[in-house]
Protein backbone atom coordinates (compact mmCIF):
# COMPACT_ATOMS: atom_id res chain seq x y z
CA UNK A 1 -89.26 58.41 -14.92
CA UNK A 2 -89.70 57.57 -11.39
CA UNK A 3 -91.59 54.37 -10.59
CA UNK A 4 -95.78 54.98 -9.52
CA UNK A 5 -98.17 52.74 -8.34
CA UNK A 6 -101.53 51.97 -10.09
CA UNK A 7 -104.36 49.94 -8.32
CA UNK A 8 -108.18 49.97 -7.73
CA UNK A 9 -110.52 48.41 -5.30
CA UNK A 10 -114.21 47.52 -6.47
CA UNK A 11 -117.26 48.61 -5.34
CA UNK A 12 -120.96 47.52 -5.56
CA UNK A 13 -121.59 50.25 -8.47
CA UNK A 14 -117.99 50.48 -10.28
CA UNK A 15 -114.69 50.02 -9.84
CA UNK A 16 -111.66 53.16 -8.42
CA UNK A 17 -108.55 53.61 -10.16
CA UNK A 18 -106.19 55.02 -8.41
CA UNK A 19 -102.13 56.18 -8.55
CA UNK A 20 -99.34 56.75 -6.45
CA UNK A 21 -96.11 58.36 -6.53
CA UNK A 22 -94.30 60.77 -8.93
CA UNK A 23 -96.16 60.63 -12.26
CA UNK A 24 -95.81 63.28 -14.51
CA UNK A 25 -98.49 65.41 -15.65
CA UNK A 26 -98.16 64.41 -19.22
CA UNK A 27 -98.48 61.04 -18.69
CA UNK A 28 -101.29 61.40 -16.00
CA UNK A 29 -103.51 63.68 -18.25
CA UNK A 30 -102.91 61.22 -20.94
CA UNK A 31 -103.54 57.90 -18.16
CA UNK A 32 -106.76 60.14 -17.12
CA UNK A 33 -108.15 60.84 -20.34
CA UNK A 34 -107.93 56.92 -21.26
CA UNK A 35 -110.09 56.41 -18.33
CA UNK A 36 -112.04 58.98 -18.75
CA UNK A 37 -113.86 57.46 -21.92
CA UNK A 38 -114.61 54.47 -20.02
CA UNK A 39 -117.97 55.26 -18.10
CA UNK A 40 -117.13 52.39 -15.92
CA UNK A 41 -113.94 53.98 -14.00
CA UNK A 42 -112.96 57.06 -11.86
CA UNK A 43 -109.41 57.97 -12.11
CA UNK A 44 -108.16 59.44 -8.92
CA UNK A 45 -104.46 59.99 -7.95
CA UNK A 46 -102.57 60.91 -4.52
CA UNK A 47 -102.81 64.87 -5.09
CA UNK A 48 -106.75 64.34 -4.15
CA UNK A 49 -108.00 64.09 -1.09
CA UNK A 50 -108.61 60.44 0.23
CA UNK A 51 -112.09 58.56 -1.06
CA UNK A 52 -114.53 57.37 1.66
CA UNK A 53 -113.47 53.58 1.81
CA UNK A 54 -110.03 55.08 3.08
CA UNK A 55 -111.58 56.72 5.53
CA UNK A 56 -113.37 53.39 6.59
CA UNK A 57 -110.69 51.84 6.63
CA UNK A 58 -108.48 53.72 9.25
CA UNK A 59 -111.64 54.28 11.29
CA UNK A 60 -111.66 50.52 11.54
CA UNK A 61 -108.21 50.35 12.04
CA UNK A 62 -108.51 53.00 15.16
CA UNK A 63 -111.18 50.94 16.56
CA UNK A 64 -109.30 48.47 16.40
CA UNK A 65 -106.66 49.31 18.62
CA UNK A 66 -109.12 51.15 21.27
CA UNK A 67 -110.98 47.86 22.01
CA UNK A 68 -107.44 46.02 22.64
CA UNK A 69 -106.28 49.37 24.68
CA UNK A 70 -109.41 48.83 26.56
CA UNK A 71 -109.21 44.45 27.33
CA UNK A 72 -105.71 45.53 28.52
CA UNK A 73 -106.37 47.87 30.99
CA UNK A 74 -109.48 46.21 32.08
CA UNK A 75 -107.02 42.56 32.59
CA UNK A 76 -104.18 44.26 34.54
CA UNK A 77 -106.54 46.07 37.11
CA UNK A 78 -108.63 42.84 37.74
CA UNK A 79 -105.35 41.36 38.62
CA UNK A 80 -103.96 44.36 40.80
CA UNK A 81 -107.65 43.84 42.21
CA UNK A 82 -107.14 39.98 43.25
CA UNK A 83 -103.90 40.50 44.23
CA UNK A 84 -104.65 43.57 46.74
CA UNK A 85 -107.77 41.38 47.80
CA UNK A 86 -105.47 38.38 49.10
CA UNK A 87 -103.29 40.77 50.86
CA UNK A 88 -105.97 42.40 52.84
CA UNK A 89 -107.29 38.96 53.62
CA UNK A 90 -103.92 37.61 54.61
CA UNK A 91 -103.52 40.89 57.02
CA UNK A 92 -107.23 41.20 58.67
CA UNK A 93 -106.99 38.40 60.31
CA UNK A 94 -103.81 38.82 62.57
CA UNK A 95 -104.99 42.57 62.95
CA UNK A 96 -108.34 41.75 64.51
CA UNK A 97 -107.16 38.44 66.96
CA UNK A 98 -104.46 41.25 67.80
CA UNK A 99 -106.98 43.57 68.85
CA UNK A 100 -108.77 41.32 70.73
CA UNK A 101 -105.72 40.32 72.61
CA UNK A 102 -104.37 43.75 73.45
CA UNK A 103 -107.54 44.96 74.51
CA UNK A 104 -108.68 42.04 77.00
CA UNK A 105 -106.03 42.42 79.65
CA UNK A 106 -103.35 45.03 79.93
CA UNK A 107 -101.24 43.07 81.89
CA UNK A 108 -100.61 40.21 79.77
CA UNK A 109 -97.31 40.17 78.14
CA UNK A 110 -96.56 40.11 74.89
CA UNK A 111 -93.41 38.06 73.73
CA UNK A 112 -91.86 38.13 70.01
CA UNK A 113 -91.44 35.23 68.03
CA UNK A 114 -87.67 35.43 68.82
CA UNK A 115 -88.17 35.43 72.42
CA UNK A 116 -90.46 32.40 72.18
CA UNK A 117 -88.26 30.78 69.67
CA UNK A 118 -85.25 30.83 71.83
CA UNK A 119 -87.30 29.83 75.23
CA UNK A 120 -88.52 26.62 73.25
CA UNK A 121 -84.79 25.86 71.73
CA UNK A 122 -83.13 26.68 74.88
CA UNK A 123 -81.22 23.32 74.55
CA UNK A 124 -79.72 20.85 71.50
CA UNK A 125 -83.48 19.61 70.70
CA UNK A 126 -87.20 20.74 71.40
CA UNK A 127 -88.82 19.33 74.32
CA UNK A 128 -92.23 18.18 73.31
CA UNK A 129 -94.95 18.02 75.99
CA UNK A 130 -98.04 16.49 74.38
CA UNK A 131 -99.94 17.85 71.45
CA UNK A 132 -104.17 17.88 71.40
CA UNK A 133 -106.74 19.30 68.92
CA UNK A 134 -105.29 22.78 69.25
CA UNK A 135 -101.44 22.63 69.01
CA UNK A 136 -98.32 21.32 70.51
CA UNK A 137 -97.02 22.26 74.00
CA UNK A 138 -93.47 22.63 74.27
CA UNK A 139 -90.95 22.86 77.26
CA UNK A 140 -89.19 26.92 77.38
CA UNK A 141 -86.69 28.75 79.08
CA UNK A 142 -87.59 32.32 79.86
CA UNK A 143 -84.13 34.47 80.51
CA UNK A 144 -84.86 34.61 84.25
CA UNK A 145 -84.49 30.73 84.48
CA UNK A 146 -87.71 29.93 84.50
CA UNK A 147 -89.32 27.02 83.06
CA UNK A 148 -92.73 27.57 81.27
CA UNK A 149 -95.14 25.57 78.80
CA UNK A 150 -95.42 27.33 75.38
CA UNK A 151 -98.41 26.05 73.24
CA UNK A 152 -97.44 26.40 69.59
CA UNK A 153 -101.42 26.64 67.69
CA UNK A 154 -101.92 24.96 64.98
CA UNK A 155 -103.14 26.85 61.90
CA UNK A 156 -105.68 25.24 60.62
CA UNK A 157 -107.20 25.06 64.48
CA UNK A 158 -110.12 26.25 65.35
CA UNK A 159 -110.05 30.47 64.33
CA UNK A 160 -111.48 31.12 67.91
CA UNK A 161 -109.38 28.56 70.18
CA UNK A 162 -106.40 31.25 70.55
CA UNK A 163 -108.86 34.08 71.51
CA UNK A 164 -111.18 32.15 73.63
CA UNK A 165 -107.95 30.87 75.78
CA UNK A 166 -106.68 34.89 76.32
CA UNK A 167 -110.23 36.15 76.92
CA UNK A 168 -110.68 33.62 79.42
CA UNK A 169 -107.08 33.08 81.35
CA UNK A 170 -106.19 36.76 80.74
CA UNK A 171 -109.69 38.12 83.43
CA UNK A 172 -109.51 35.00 85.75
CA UNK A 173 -106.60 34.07 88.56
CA UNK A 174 -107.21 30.97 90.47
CA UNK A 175 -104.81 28.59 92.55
CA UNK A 176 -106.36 25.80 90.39
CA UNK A 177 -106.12 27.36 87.26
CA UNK A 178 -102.88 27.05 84.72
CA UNK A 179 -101.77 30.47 84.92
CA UNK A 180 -101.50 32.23 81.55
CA UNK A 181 -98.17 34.20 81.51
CA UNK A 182 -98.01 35.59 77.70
CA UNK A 183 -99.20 34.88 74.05
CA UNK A 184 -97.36 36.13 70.72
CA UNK A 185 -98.98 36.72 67.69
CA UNK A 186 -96.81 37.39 64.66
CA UNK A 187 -96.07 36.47 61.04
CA UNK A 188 -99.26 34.87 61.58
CA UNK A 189 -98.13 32.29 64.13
CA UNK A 190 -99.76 32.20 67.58
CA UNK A 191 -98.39 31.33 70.91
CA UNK A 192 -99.52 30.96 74.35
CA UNK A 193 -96.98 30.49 77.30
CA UNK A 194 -98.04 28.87 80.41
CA UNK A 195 -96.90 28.26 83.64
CA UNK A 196 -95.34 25.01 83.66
CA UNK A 197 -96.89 21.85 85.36
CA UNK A 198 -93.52 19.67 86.46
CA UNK A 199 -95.62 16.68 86.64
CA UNK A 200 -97.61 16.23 83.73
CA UNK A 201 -101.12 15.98 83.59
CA UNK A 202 -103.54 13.36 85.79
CA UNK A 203 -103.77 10.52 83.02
CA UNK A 204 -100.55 10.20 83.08
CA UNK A 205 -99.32 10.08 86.85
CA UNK A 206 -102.79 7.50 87.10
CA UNK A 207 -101.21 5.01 84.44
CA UNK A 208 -97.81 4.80 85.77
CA UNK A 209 -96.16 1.63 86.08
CA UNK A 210 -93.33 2.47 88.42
CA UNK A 211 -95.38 4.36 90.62
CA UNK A 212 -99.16 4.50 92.68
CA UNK A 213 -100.90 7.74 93.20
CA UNK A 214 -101.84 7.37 96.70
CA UNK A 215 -104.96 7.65 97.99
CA UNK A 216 -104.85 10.90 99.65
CA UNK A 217 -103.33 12.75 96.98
CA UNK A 218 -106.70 11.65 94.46
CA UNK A 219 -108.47 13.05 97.46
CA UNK A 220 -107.04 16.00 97.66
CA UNK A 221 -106.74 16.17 93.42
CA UNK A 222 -110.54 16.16 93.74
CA UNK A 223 -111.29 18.63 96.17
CA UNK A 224 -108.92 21.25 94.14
CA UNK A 225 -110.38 20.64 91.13
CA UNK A 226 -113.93 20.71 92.40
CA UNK A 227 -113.15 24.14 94.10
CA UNK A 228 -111.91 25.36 90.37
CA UNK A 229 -114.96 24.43 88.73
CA UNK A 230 -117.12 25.95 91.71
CA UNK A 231 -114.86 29.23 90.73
CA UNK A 232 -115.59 29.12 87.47
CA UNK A 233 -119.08 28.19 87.54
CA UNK A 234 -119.93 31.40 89.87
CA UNK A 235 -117.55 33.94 88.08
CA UNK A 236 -119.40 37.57 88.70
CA UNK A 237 -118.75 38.29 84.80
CA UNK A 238 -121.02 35.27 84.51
CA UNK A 239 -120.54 31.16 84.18
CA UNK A 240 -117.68 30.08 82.68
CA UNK A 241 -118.69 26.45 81.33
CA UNK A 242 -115.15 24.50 80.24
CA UNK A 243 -116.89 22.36 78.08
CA UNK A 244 -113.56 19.88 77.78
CA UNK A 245 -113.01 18.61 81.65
CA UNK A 246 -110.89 15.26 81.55
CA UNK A 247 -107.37 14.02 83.15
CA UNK A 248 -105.11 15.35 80.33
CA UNK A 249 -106.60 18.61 80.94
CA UNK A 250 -105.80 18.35 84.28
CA UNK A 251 -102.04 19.37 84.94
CA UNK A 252 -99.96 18.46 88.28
CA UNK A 253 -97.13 21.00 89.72
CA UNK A 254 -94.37 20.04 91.22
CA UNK A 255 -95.99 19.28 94.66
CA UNK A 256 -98.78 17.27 93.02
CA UNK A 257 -101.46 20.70 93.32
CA UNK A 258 -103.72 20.12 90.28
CA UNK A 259 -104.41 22.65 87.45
CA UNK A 260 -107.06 22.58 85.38
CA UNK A 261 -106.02 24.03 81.74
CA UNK A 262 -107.20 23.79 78.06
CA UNK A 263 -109.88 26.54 77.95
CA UNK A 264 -109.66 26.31 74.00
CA UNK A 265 -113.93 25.63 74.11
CA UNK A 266 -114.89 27.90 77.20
CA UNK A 267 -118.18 29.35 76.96
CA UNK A 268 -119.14 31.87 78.98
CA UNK A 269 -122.57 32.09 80.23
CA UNK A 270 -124.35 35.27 80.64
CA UNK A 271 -125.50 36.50 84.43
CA UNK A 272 -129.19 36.34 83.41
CA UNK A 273 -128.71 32.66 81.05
CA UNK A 274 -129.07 29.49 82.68
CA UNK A 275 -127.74 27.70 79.99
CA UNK A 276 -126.72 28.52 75.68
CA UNK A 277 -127.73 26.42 72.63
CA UNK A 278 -124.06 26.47 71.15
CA UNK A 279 -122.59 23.78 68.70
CA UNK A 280 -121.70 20.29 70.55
CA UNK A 281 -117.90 20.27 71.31
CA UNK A 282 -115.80 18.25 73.77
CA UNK A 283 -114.27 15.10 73.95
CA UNK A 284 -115.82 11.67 73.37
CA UNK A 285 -116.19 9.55 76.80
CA UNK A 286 -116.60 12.58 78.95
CA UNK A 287 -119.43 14.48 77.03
CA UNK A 288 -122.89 15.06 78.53
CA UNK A 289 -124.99 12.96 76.73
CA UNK A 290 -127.79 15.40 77.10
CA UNK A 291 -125.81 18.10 75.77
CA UNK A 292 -125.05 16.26 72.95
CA UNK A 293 -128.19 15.52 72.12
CA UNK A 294 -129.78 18.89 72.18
CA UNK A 295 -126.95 21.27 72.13
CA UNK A 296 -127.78 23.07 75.53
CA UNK A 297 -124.99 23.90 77.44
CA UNK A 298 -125.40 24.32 80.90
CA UNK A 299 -122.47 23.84 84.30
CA UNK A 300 -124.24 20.48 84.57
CA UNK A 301 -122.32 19.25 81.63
CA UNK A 302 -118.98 20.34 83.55
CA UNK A 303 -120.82 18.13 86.62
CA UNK A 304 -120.85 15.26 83.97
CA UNK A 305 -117.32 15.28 82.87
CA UNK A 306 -116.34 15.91 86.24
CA UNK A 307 -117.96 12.68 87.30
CA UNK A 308 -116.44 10.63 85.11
CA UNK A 309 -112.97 12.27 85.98
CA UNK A 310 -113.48 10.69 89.60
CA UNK A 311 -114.86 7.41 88.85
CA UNK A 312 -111.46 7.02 86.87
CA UNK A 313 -109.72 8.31 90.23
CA UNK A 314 -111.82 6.00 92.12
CA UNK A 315 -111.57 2.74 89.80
CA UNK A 316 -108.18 3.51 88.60
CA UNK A 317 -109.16 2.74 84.52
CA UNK A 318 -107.50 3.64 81.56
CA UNK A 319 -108.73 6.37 80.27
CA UNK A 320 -106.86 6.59 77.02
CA UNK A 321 -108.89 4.55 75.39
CA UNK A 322 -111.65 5.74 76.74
CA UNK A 323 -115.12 5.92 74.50
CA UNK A 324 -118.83 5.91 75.27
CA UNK A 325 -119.31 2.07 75.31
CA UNK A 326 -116.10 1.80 77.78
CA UNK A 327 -118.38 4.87 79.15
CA UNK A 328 -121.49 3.32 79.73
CA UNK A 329 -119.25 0.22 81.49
CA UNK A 330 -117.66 2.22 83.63
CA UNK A 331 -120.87 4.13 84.84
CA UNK A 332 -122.79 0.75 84.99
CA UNK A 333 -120.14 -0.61 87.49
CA UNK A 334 -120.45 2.59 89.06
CA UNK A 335 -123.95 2.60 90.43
CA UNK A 336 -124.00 -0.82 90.99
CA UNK A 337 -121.66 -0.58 93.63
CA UNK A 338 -122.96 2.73 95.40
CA UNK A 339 -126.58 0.66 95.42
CA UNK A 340 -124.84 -2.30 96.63
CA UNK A 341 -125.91 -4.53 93.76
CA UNK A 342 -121.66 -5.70 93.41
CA UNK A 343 -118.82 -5.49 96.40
CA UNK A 344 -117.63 -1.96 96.72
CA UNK A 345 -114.46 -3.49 96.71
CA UNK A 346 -115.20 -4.38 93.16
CA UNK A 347 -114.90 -0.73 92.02
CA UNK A 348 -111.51 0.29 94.30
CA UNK A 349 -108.22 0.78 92.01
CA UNK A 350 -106.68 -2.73 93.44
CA UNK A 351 -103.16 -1.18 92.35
CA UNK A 352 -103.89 1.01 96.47
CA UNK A 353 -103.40 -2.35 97.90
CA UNK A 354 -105.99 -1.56 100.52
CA UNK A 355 -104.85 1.86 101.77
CA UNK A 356 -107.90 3.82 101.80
CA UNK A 357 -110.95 4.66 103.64
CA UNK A 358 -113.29 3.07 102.55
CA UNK A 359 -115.77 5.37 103.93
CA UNK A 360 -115.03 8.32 102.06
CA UNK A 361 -114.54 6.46 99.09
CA UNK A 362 -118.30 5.39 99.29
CA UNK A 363 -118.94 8.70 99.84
CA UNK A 364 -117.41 10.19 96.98
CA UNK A 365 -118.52 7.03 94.92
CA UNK A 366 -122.19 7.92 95.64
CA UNK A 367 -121.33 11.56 94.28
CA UNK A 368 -119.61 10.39 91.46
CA UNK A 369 -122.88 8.54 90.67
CA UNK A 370 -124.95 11.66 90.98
CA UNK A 371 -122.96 13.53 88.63
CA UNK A 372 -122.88 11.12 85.66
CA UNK A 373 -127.28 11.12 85.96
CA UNK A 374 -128.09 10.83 82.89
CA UNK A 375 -130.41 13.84 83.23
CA UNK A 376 -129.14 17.04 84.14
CA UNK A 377 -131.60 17.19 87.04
CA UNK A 378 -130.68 14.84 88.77
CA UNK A 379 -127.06 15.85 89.02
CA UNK A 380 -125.44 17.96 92.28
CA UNK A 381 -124.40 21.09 92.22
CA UNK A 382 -120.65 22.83 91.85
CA UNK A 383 -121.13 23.50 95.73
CA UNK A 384 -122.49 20.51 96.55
CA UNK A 385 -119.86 18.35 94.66
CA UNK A 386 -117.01 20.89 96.44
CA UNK A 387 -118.72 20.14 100.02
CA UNK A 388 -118.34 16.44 100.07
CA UNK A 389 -114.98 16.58 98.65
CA UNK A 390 -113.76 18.71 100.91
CA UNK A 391 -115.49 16.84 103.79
CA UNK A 392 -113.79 13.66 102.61
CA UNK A 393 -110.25 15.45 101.97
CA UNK A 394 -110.85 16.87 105.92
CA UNK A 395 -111.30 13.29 106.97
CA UNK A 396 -108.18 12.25 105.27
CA UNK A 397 -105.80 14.86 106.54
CA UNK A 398 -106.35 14.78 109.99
CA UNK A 399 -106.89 11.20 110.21
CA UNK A 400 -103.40 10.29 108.69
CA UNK A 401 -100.19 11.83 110.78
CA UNK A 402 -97.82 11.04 107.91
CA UNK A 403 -100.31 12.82 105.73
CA UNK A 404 -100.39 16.28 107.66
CA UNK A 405 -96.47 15.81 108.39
CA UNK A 406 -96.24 15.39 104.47
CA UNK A 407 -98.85 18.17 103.39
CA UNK A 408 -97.05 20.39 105.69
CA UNK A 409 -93.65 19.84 104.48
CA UNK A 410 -95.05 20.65 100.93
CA UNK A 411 -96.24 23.94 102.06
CA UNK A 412 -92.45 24.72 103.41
CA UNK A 413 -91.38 23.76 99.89
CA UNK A 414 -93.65 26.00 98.50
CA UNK A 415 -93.33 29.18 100.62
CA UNK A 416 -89.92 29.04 100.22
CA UNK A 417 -90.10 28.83 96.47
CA UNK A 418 -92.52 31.51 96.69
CA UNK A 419 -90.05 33.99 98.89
CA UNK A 420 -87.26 33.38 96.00
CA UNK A 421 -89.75 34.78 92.92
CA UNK A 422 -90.20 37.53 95.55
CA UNK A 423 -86.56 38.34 96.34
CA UNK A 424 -85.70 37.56 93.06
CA UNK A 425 -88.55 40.43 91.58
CA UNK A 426 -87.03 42.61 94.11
CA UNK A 427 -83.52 42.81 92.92
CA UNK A 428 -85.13 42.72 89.21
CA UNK A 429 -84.04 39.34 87.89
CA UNK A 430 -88.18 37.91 87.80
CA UNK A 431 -90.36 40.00 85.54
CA UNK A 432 -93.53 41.40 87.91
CA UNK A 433 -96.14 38.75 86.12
CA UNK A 434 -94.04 35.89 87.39
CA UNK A 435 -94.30 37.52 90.78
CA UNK A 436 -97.92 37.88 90.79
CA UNK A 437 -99.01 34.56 89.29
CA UNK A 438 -97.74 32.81 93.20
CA UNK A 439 -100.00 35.75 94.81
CA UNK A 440 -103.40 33.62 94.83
CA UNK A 441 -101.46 30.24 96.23
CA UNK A 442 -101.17 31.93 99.58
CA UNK A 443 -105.12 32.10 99.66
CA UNK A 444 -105.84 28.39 99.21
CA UNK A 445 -102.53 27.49 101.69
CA UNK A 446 -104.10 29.89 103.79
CA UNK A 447 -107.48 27.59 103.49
CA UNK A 448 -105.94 24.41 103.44
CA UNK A 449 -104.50 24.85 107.28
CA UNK A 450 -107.92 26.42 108.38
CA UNK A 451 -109.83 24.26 106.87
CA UNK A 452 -112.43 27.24 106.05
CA UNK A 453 -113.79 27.68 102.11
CA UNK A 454 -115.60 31.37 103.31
CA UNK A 455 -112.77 33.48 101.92
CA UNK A 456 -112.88 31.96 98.80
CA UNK A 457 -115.11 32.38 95.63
């Protein structure tokens, strides 16, 4: 006899019996009519059909597996969801600076992270140039021989510093401006190349121990910088406000012509705006303090930090540890000596030993003054700042013979430096936007042996 299986299960009313397997039908008839006699059981074997609490049973068992089917599916796409999430995020960005970039200025080229990678490791070691807020500035190599400054941003900068810089070097050209020459944007690292400035920036050629800036080359630092901002400030696309104007934004060529550079918090200002309400940016020490108190940004902030850029010319101060109580000192000694409260003498960098006129450095004191009022009102305009520079720079050239002899033999320097990038474009060893950034120097060499400002701006 082959082996069976006998069980029941209880319910509320009475309890199954139940049997599995080979049985034969002797033995189950006999097994059946046992039970049968006993009111309290149902016999009920495999050859039946299956009771109802079987039927529960796998129904329950089904469910089961649907809800676990469905936490499965619903777990695997929310992580396909996060994951495409971060990936579109981690793209978008790059995509929509790119845009920007493209679409601002044809003519700005567009290097690849190798190219700027081998300009900046040209040699054994990086050359560092300074670092700021933004990024680092490094010394490059492009393949025509060419030095330029490539600014490396930093990525957790300010999102808008990169695009601001392109929108705004990419439209303008200006003797006095740091010419943008390229920017790279890839594996979400950004660069910006530069022309480069051989002799640093203003802060540091004023602090030098081993040498003076002369006199007439502050002068003429002045005037060049004040026809920038007069540039800038009457743009026909509108204002262009720098919002960060101080000497290590101020960068000196090789022939000492000054470049003003950093345009990381340019705003522009609309035609039909006098001034924005914008968040308060800049640098502590050469910030408007009425801009910083209400947030409206006009070019008479750019006349404040200006100001405070000559009186530091003028005075010869450190300006690295600059801050607004060294500020307020500076500013103090300032008027007092353009009201003639203290010797003027009091106020004259003493490292000039004397060589000076002392004339136009009253002059330009008593403009300096003006343009750190503490209300904007009371400040001078872009033109009228420009004006009296230039009247004291005219006073200084053709007063000093050595001066014109030397000013002249700068210009030689620079025209012939000039005619190489031509003759170099024209046997195809300069790329053309080398070529063009020396176009505009002609103009202001043009106006610096004339002595006439109506061709420009």
């Amino acid at each position: 006899m082959e082996s069976f299986y006998l069980g029941f299960y209880q319910s509320e009313q009475s309890p199954t019996i139940y049997t599995q397997g080979n049985l034969p039908v002797g033995e189950a008839n006999k097994l059946y009519k046992k039970l049968s006699t006993h009111d309290s059981f149902t016999a009920t074997t495999s050859l039946t059909q299956h009771s109802s609490s079987s039927d529960d049973y796998v129904k329950i068992k089904r469910s089961f597996f649907n809800i676990l089917l469905v936490i499965f599916i619903a777990i695997t796409g929310m992580v396909l969801l996060v994951l495409l999430i971060k990936l579109v995020t981690r793209k978008t960005p790059d995509r929509s600076i790119e845009g920007k970039v493209m679409g601002t200025w044809s003519g700005l080229y567009r290097f690849s992270k190798v190219e700027i990678e081998k300009a900046i490791n040209y040699g054994n070691s990086k050359v560092s140039l300074g670092s700021g807020s933004a990024g680092r500035v490094y010394q490059g190599v492009l393949p025509s021989g060419q030095l330029v400054a490539v600014k490396h941003i930093y990525k957790n900068a300010m999102s808008d510093s990169f695009t601001r810089e392109v929108e705004r070097l990419s439209k303008i050209r200006h003797p006095n401006l740091v010419g943008l020459l390229g920017c790279c944007i890839e594996n979400g690292e950004q660069y910006l190349v530069y022309e480069y400035c051989g002799n640093g920036n203003l802060a540091q050629n004023l602090l030098r121990s081993d040498r003076v800036l002369p006199w007439d080359k502050r002068v003429r630092i002045l005037k060049d910088c004040a026809l920038a901002l007069r540039f800038l400030h009457t743009h026909p696309d509108g204002c262009i406000v720098h919002r960060d104007i101080k000497l290590t934004n101020i960068l000196l060529t090789e022939t000492m012509e000054p470049k003003l550079s950093d345009f990381g918090l340019a705003k522009l200002i609309g035609i039909e705006e006098s001034k924005v309400f914008t968040d308060v940016r800049g640098t502590i020490g050469y910030m408007d303090p009425e801009y910083m108190t209400n947030a409206k940004l006009t070019t008479a902030s750019d006349i404040y930090s200006f100001g405070i850029v000559v009186l530091q010319l003028l005075s010869g101060k450190k300006v690295i540890e600059l801050d607004i109580e060294a500020r307020e000192t500076l500013t103090t000694k300032a008027k007092d000596a353009a009201l003639g409260r203290r010797p003027l003498e009091d106020f004259v960098d003493p490292r000039l030993n004397g060589e000076l006129n002392l004339k136009d450095f009253e002059s330009i004191l008593r403009v300096a003054v003006l343009c750190v009022a503490s209300s904007s009102r009371g400040r001078p305009t872009t033109k009228e700042v420009y004006d009296e520079m230039n009247k004291a720079w005219k006073n200084t050239f053709t007063t000093t013979p050595a001066l014109a002899r030397r000013v002249t033999r700068q210009l030689s320097m620079s025209r012939s430096r000039s005619h190489s990038l031509s003759m170099e474009f024209m046997e195809g060893k300069t790329p053309l936007f080398n070529t063009l950034a020396i176009l505009p120097l002609w103009v202001l060499r043009f106006y610096m042996i004339n002595g006439s400002s109506s061709s420009l701006c």
